[in-house]
PDB file of N, CA and C in Angstrom:
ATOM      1  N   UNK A   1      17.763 -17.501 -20.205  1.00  0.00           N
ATOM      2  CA  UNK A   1      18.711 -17.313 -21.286  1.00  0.00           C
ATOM      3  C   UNK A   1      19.307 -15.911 -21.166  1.00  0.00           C
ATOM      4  N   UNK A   2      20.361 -15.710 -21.135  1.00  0.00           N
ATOM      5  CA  UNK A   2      21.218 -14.434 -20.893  1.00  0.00           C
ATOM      6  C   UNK A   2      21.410 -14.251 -22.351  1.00  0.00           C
ATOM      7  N   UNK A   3      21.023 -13.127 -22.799  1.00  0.00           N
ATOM      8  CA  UNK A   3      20.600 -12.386 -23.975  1.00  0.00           C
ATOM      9  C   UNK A   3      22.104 -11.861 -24.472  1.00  0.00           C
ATOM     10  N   UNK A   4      22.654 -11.306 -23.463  1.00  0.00           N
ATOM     11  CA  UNK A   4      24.171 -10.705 -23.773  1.00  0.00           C
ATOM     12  C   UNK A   4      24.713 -11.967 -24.333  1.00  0.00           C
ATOM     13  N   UNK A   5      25.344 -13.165 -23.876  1.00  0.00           N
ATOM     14  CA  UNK A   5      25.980 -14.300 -23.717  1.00  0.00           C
ATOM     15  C   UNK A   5      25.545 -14.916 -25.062  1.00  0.00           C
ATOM     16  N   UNK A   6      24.277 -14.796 -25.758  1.00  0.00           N
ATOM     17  CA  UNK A   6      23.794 -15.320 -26.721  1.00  0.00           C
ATOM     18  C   UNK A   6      24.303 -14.656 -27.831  1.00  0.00           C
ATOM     19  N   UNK A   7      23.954 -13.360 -27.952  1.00  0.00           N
ATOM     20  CA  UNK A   7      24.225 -12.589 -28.960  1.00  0.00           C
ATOM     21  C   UNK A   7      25.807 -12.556 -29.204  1.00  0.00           C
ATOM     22  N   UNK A   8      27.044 -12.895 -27.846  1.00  0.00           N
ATOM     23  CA  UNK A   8      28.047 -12.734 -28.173  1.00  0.00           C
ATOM     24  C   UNK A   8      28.645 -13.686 -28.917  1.00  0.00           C
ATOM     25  N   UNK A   9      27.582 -14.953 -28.808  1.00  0.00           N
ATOM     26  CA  UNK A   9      27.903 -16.123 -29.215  1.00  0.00           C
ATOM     27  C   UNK A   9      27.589 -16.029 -30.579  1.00  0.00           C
ATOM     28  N   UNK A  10      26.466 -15.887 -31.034  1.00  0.00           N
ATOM     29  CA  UNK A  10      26.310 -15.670 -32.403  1.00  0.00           C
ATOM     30  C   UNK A  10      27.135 -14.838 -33.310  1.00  0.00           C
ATOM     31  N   UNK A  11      27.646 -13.728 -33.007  1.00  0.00           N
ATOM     32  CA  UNK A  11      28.445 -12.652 -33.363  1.00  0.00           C
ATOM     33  C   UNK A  11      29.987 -13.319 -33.623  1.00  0.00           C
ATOM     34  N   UNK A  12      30.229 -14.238 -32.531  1.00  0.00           N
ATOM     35  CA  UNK A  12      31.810 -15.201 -32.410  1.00  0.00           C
ATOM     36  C   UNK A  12      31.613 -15.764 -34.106  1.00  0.00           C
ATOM     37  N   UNK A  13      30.196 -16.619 -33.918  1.00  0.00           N
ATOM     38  CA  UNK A  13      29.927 -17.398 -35.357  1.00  0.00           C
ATOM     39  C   UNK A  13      29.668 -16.656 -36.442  1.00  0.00           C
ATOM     40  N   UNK A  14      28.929 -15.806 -36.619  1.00  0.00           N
ATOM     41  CA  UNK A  14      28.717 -15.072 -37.568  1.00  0.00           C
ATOM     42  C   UNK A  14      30.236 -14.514 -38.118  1.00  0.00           C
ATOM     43  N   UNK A  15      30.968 -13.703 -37.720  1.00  0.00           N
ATOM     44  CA  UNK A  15      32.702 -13.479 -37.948  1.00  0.00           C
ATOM     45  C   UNK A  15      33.364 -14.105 -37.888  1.00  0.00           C
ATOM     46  N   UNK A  16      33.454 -15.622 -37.267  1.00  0.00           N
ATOM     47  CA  UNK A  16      34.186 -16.396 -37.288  1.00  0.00           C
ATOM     48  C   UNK A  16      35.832 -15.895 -36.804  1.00  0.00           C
ATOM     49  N   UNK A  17      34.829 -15.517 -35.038  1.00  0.00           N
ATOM     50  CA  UNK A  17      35.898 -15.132 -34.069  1.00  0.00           C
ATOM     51  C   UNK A  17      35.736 -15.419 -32.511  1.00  0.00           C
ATOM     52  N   UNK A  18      36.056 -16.436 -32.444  1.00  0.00           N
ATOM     53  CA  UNK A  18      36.170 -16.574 -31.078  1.00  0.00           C
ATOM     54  C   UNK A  18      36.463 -15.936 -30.093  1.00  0.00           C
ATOM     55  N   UNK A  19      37.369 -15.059 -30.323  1.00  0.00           N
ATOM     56  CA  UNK A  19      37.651 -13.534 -29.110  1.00  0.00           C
ATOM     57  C   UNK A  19      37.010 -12.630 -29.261  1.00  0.00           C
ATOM     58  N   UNK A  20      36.254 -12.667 -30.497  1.00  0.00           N
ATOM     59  CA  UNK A  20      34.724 -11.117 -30.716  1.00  0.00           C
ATOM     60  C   UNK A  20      34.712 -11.061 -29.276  1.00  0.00           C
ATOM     61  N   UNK A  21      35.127  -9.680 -28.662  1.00  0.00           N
ATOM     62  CA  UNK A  21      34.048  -9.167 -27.612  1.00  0.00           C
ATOM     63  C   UNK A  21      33.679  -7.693 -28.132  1.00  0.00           C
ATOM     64  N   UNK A  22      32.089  -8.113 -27.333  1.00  0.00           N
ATOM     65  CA  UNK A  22      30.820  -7.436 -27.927  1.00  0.00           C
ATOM     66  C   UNK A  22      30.455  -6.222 -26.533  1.00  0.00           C
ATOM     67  N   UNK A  23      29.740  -5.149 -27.176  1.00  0.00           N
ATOM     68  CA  UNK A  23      29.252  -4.960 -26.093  1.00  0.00           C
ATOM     69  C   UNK A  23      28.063  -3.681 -26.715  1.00  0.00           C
ATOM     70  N   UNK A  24      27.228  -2.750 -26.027  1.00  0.00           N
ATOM     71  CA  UNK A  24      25.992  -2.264 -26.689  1.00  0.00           C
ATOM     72  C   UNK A  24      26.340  -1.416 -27.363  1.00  0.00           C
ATOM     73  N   UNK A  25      27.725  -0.906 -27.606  1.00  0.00           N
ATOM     74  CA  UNK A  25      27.608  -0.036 -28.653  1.00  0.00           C
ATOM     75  C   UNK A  25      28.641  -0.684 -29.715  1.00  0.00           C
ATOM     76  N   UNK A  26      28.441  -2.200 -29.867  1.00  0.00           N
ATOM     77  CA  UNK A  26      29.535  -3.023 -31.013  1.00  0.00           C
ATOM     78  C   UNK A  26      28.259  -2.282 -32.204  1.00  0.00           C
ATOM     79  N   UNK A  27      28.796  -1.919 -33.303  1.00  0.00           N
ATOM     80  CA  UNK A  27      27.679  -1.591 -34.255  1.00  0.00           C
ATOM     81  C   UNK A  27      28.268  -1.393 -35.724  1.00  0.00           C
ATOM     82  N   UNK A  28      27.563  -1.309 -36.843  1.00  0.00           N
ATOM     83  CA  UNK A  28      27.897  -1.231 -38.340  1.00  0.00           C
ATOM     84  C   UNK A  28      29.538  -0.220 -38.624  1.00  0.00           C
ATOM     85  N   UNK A  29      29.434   0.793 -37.591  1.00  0.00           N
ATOM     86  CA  UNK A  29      30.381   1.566 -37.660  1.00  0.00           C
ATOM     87  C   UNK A  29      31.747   1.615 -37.456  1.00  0.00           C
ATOM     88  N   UNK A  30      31.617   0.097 -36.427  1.00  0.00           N
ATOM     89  CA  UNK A  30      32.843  -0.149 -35.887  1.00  0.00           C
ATOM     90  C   UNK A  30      33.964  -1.666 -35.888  1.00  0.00           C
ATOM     91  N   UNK A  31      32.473  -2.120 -37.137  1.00  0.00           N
ATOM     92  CA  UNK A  31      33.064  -3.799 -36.940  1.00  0.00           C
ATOM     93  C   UNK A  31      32.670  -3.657 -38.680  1.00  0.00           C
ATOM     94  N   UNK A  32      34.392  -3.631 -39.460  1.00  0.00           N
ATOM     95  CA  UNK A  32      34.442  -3.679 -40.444  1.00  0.00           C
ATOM     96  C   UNK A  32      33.244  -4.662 -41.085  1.00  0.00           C
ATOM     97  N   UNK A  33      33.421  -5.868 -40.554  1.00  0.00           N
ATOM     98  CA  UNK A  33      32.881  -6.802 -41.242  1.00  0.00           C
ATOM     99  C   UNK A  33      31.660  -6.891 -41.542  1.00  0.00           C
ATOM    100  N   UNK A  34      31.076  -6.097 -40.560  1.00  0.00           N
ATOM    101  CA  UNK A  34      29.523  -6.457 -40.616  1.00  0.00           C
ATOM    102  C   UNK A  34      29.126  -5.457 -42.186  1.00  0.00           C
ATOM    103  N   UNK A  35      28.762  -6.363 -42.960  1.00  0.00           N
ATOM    104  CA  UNK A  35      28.707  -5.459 -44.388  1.00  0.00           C
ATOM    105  C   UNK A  35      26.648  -6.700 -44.472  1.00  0.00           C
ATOM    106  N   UNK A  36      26.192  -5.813 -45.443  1.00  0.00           N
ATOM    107  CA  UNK A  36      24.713  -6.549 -45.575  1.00  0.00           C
ATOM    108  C   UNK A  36      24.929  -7.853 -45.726  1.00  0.00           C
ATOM    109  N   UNK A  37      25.658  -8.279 -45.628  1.00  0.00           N
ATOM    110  CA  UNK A  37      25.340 -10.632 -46.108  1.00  0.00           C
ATOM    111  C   UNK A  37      25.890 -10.575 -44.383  1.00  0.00           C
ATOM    112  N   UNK A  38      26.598 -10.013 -43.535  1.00  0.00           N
ATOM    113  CA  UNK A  38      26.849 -10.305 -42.518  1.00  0.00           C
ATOM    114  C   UNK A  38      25.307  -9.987 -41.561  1.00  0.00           C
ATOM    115  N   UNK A  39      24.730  -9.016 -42.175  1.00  0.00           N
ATOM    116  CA  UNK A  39      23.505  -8.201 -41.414  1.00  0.00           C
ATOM    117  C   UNK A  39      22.525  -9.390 -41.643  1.00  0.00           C
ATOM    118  N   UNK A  40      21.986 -10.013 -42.600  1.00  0.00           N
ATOM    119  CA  UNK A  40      21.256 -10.732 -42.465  1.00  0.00           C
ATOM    120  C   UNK A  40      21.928 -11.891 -41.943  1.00  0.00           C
ATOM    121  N   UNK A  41      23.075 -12.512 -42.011  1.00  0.00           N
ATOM    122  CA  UNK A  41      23.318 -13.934 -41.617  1.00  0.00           C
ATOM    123  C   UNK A  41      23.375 -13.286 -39.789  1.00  0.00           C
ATOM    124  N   UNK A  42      23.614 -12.664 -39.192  1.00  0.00           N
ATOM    125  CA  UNK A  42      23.123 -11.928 -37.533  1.00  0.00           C
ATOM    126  C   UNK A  42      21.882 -12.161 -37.330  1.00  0.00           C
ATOM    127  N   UNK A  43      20.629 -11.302 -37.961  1.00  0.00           N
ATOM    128  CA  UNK A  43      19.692 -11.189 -38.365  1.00  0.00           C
ATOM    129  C   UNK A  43      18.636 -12.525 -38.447  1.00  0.00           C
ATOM    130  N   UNK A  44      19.078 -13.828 -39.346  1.00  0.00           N
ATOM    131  CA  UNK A  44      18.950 -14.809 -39.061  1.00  0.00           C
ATOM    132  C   UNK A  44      19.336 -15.692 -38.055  1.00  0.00           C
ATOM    133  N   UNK A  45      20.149 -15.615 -37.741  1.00  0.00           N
ATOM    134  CA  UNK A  45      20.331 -16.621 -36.602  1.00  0.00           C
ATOM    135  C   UNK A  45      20.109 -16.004 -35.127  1.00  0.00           C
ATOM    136  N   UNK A  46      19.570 -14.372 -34.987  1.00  0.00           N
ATOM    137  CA  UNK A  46      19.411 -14.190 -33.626  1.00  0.00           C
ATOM    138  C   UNK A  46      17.494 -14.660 -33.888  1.00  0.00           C
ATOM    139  N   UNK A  47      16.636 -14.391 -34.837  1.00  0.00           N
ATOM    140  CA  UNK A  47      15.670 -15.119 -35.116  1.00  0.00           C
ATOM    141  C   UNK A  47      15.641 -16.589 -34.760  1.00  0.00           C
ATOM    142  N   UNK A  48      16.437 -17.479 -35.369  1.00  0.00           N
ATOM    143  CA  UNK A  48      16.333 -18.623 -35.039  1.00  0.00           C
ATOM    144  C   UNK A  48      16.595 -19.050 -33.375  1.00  0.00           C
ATOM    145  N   UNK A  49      17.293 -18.514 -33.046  1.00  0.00           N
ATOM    146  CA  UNK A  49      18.296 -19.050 -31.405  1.00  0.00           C
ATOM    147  C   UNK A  49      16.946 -18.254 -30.545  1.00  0.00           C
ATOM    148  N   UNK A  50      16.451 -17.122 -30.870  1.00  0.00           N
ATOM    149  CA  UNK A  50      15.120 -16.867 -29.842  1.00  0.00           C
ATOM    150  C   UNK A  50      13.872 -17.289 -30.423  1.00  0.00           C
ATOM    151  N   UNK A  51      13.686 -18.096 -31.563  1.00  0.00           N
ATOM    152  CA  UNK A  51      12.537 -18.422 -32.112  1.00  0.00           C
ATOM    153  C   UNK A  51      11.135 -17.486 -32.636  1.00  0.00           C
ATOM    154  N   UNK A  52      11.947 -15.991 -33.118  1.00  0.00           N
ATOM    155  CA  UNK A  52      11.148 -14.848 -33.649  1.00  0.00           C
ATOM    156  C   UNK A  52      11.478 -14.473 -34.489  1.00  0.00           C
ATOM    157  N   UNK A  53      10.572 -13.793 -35.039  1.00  0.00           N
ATOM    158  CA  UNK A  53      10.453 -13.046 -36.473  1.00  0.00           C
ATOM    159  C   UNK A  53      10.555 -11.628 -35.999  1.00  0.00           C
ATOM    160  N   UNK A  54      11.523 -10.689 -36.711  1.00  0.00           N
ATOM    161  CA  UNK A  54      11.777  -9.529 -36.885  1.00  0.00           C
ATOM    162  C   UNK A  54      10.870  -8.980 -37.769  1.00  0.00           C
ATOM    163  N   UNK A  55      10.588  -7.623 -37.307  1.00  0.00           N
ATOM    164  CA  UNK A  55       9.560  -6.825 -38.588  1.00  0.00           C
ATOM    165  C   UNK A  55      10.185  -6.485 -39.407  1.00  0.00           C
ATOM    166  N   UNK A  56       9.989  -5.775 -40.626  1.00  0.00           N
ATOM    167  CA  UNK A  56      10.936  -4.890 -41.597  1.00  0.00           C
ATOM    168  C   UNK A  56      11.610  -3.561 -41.118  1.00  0.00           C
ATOM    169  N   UNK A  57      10.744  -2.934 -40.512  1.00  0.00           N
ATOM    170  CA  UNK A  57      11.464  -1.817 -39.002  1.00  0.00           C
ATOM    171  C   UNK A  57      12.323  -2.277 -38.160  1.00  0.00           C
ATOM    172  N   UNK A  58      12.391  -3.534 -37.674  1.00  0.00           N
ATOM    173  CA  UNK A  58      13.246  -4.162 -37.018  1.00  0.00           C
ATOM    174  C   UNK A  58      14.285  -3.924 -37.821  1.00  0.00           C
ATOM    175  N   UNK A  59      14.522  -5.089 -38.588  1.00  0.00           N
ATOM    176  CA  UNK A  59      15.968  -4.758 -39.328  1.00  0.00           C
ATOM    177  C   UNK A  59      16.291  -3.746 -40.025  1.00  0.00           C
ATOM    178  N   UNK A  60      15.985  -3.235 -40.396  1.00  0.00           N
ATOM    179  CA  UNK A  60      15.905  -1.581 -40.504  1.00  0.00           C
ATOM    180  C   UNK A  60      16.855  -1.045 -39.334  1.00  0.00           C
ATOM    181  N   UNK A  61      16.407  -0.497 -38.521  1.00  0.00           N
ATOM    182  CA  UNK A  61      16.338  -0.178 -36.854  1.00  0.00           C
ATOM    183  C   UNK A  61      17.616  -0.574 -36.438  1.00  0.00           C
ATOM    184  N   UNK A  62      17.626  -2.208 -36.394  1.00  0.00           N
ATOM    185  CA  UNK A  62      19.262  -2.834 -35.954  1.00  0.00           C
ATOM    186  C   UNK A  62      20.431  -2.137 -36.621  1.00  0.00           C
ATOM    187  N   UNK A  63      21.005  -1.880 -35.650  1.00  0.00           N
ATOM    188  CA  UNK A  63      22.456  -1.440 -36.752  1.00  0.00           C
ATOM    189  C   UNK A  63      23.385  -1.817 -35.352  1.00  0.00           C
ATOM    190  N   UNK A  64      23.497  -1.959 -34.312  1.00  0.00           N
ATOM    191  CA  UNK A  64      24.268  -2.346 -32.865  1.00  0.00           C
ATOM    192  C   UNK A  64      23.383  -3.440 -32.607  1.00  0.00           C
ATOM    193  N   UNK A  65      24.932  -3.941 -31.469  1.00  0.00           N
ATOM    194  CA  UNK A  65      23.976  -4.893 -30.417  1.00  0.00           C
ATOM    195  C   UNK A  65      23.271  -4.350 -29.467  1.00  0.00           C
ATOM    196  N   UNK A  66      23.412  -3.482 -29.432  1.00  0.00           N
ATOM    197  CA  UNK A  66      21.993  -2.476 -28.233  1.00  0.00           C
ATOM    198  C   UNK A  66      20.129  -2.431 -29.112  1.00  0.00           C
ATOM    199  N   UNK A  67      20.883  -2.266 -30.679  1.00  0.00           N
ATOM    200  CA  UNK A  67      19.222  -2.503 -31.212  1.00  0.00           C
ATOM    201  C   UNK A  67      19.239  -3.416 -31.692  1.00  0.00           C
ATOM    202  N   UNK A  68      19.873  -4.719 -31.287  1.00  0.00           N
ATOM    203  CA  UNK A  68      19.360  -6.180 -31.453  1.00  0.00           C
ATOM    204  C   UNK A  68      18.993  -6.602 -30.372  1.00  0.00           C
ATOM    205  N   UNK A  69      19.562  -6.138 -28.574  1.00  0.00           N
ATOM    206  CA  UNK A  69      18.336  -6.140 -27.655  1.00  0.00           C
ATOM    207  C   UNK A  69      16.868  -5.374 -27.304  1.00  0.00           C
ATOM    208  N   UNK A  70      17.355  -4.460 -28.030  1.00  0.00           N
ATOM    209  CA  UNK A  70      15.580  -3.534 -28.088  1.00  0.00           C
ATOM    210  C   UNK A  70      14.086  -4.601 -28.675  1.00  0.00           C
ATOM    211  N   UNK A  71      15.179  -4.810 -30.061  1.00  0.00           N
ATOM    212  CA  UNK A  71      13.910  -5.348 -31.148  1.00  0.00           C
ATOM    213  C   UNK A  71      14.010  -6.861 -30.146  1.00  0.00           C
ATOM    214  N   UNK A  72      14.797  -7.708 -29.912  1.00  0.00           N
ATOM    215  CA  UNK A  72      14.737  -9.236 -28.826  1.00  0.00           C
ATOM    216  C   UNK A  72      13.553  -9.332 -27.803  1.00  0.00           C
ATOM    217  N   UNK A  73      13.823  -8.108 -27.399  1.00  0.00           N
ATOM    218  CA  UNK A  73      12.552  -7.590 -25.984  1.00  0.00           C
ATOM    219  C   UNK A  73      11.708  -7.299 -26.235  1.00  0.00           C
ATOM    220  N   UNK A  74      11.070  -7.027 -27.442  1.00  0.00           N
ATOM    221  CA  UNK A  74       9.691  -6.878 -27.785  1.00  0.00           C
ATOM    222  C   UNK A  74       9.066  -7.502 -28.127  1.00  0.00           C
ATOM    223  N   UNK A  75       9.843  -8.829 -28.404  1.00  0.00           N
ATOM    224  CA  UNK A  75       9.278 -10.182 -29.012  1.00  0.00           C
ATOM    225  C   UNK A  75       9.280 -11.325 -27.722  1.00  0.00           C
ATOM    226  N   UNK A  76      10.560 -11.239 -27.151  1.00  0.00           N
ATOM    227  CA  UNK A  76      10.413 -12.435 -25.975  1.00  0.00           C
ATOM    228  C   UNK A  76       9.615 -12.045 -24.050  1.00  0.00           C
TER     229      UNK A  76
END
């Protein structure tokens, strides 16, 4: 499973954008949208699509897609 390819996919759905391109420093700062109901609906569904549970430091921690592959890799 290509981790990049996944997350870009979720991110397309989560914004409801098919041309989202993503990359490790896409983050809270730079993608209006991502506001807290966007953070958890990310949050949830990168849980579900790798079949893990995030800690409370985890989401915490996440704020890019670079620390949604950190916290991914410690679990898979």
């Amino acid at each position: 499973m290509n981790v990049n390819i996944v997350l870009r996919n979720i991110f397309r759905e989560v914004f409801d954008d098919d041309e989202l391109v993503i990359s490790d420093s896409t983050s809270k700062d730079n993608v209006m949208e991502w506001d807290s109901v966007a953070h958890v609906k990310l949050v949830l569904a990168v849980e579900d699509v790798f079949n893990i549970r995030f800690s409370l430091d985890d989401v915490t921690f996440i704020n890019s897609v670079e620390g949604f592959k950190t916290s991914i890799n410690k679990y898979i």
